[in-house]
C-alpha atoms as a PDB file:
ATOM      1  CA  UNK A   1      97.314 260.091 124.336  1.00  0.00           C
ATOM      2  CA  UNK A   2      96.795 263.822 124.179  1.00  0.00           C
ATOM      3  CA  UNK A   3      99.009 266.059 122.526  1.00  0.00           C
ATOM      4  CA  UNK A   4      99.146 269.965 120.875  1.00  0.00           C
ATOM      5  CA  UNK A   5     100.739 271.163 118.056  1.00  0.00           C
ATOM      6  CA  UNK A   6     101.830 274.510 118.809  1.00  0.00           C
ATOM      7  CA  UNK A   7     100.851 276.017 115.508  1.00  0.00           C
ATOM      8  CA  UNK A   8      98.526 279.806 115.537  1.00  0.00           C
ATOM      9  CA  UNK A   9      96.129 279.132 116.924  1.00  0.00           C
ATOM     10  CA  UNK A  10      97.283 276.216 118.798  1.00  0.00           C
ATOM     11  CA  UNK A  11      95.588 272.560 118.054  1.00  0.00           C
ATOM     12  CA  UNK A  12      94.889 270.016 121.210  1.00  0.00           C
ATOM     13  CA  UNK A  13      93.682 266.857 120.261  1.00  0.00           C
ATOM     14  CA  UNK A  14      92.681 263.506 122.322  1.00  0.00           C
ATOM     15  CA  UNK A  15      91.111 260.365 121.914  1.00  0.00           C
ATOM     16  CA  UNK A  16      88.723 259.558 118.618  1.00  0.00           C
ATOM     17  CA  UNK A  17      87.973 261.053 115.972  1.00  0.00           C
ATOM     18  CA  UNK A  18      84.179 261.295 114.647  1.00  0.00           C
ATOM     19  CA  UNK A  19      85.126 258.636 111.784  1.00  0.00           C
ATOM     20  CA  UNK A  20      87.086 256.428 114.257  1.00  0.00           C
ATOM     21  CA  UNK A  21      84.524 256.617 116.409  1.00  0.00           C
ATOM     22  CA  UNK A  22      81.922 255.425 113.533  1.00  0.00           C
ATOM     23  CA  UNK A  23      84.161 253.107 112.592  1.00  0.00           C
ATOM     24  CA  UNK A  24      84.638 250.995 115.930  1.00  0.00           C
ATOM     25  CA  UNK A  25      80.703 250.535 115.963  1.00  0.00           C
ATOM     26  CA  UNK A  26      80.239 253.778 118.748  1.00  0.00           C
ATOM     27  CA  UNK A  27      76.356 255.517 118.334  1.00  0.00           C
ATOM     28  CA  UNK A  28      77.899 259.005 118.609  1.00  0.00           C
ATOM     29  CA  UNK A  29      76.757 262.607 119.219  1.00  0.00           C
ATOM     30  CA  UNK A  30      79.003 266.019 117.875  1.00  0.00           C
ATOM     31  CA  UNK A  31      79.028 268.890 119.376  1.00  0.00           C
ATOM     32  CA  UNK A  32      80.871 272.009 117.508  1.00  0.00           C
ATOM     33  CA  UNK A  33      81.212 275.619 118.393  1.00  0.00           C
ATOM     34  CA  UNK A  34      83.236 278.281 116.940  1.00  0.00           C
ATOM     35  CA  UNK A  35      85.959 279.572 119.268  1.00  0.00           C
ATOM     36  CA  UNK A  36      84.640 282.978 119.165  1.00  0.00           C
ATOM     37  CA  UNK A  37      81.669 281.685 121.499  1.00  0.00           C
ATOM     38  CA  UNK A  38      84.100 281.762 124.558  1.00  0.00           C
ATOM     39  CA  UNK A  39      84.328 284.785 126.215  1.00  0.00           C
ATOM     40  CA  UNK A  40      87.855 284.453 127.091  1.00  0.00           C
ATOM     41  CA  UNK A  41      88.622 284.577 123.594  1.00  0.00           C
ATOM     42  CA  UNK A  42      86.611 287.622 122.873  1.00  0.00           C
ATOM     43  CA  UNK A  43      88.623 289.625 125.681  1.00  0.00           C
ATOM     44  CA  UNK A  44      91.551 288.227 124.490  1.00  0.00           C
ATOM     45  CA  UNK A  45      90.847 289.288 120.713  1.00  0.00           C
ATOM     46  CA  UNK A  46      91.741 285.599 119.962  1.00  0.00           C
ATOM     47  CA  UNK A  47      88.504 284.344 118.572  1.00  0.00           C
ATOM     48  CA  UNK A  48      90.027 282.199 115.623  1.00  0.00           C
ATOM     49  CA  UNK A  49      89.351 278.353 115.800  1.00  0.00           C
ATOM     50  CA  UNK A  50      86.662 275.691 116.003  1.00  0.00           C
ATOM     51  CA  UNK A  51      85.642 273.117 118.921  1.00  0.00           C
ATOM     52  CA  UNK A  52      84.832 269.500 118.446  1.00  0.00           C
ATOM     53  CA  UNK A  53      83.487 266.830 120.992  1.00  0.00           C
ATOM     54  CA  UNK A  54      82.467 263.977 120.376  1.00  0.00           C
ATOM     55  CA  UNK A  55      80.768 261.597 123.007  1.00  0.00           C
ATOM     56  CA  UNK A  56      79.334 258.280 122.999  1.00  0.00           C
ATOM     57  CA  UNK A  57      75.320 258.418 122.650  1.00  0.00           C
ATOM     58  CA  UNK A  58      74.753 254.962 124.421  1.00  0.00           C
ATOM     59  CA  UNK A  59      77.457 255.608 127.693  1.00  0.00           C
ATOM     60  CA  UNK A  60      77.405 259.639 127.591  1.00  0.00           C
ATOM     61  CA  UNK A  61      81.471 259.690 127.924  1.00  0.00           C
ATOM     62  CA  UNK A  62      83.580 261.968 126.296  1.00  0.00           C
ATOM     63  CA  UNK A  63      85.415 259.760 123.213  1.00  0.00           C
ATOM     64  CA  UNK A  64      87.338 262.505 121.813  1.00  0.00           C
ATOM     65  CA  UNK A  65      87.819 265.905 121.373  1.00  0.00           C
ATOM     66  CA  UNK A  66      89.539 268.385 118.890  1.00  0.00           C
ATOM     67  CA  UNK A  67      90.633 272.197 120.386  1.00  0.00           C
ATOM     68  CA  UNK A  68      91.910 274.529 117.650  1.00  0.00           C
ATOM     69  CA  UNK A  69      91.962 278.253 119.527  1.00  0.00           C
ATOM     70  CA  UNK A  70      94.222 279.684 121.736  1.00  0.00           C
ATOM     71  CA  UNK A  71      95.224 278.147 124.730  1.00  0.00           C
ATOM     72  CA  UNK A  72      93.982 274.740 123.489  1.00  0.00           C
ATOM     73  CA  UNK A  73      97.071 273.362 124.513  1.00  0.00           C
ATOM     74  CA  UNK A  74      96.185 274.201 128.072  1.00  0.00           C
ATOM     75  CA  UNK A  75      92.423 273.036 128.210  1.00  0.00           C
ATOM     76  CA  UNK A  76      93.140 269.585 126.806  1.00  0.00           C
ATOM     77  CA  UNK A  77      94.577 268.803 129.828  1.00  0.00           C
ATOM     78  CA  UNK A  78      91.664 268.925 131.694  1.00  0.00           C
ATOM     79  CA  UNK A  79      89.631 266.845 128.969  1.00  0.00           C
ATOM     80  CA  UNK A  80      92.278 264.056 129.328  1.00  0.00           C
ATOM     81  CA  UNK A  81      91.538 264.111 133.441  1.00  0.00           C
ATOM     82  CA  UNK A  82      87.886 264.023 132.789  1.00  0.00           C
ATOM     83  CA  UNK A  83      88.158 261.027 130.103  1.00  0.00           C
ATOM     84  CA  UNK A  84      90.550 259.371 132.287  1.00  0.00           C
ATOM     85  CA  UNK A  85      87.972 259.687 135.325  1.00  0.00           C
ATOM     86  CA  UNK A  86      85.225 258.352 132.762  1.00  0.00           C
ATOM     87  CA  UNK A  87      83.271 261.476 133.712  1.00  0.00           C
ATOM     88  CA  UNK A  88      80.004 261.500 131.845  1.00  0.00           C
ATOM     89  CA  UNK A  89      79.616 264.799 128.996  1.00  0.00           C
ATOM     90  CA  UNK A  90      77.094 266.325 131.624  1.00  0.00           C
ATOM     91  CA  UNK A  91      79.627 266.302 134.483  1.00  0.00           C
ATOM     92  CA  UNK A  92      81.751 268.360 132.489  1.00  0.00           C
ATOM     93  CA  UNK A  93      79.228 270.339 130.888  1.00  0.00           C
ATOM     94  CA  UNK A  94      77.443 271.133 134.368  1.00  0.00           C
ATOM     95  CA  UNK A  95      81.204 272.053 136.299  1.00  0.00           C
ATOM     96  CA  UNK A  96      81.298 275.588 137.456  1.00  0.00           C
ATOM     97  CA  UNK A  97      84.543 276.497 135.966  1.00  0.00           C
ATOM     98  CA  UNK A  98      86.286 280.039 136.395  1.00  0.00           C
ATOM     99  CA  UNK A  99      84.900 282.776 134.025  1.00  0.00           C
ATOM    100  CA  UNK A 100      86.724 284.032 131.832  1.00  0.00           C
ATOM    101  CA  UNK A 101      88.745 281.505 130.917  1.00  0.00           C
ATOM    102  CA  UNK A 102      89.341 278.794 127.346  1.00  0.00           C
ATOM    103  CA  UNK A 103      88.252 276.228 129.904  1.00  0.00           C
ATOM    104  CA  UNK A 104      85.153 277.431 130.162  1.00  0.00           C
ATOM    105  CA  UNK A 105      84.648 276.852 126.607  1.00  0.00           C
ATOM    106  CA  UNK A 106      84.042 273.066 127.940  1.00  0.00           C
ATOM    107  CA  UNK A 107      80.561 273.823 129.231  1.00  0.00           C
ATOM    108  CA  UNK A 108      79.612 275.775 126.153  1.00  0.00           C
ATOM    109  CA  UNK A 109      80.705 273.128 123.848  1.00  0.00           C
ATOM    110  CA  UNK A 110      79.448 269.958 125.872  1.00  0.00           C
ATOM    111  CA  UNK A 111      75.947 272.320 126.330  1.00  0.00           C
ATOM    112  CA  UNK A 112      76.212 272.322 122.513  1.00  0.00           C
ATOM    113  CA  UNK A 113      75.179 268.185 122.130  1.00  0.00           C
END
């Protein structure tokens, strides 16, 4: 179950955690990038926040990811389609997605595992 606490910068969060996902038995890879790497956020002047994936080593599917930036709210979303569709990290990673925008920030983060 997704949800965003609307907070400065804004916080979207779904599925597992990188402990929860140690901790049901899941080989795991993390990807992390600051939210200054996006260009939307550098026109925006909104570069505070951090980026988390993490994905399953073994299946390549996205187990859970953690958006603090703005507009995280917003770009959760589309992670919850894309886990729900059991898309594999690279199908996200390789999607053209509109530049600029904080969705983009999924292909720099996924190309970050």
């Amino acid at each position: 179950m997704p949800y965003t606490v609307f907070v400065t910068p804004e916080l979207g969060r779904i599925g597992l955690t990188e402990t929860e996902a140690r901790a049901r038995g899941h080989r795991i890879r993390v990807a992390k990038i600051p939210a200054a790497a996006i260009p939307r956020s550098k026109t925006m002047h909104q570069a505070t926040g951090t980026w988390k994936a993490v994905v399953d080593e073994d299946s390549e599917e996205i187990l859970g990811v953690a958006l603090l930036g703005h507009g995280a709210g917003e770009v959760i979303a589309a992670v919850q389609l894309a886990m729900l569709g059991g898309l594999r990290y690279q199908q996200v990673r390789d999607a053209p997605i509109t530049h600029p925008t904080m969705a983009e920030g999924l292909n720099l983060l996924l190309d970050a595992l």
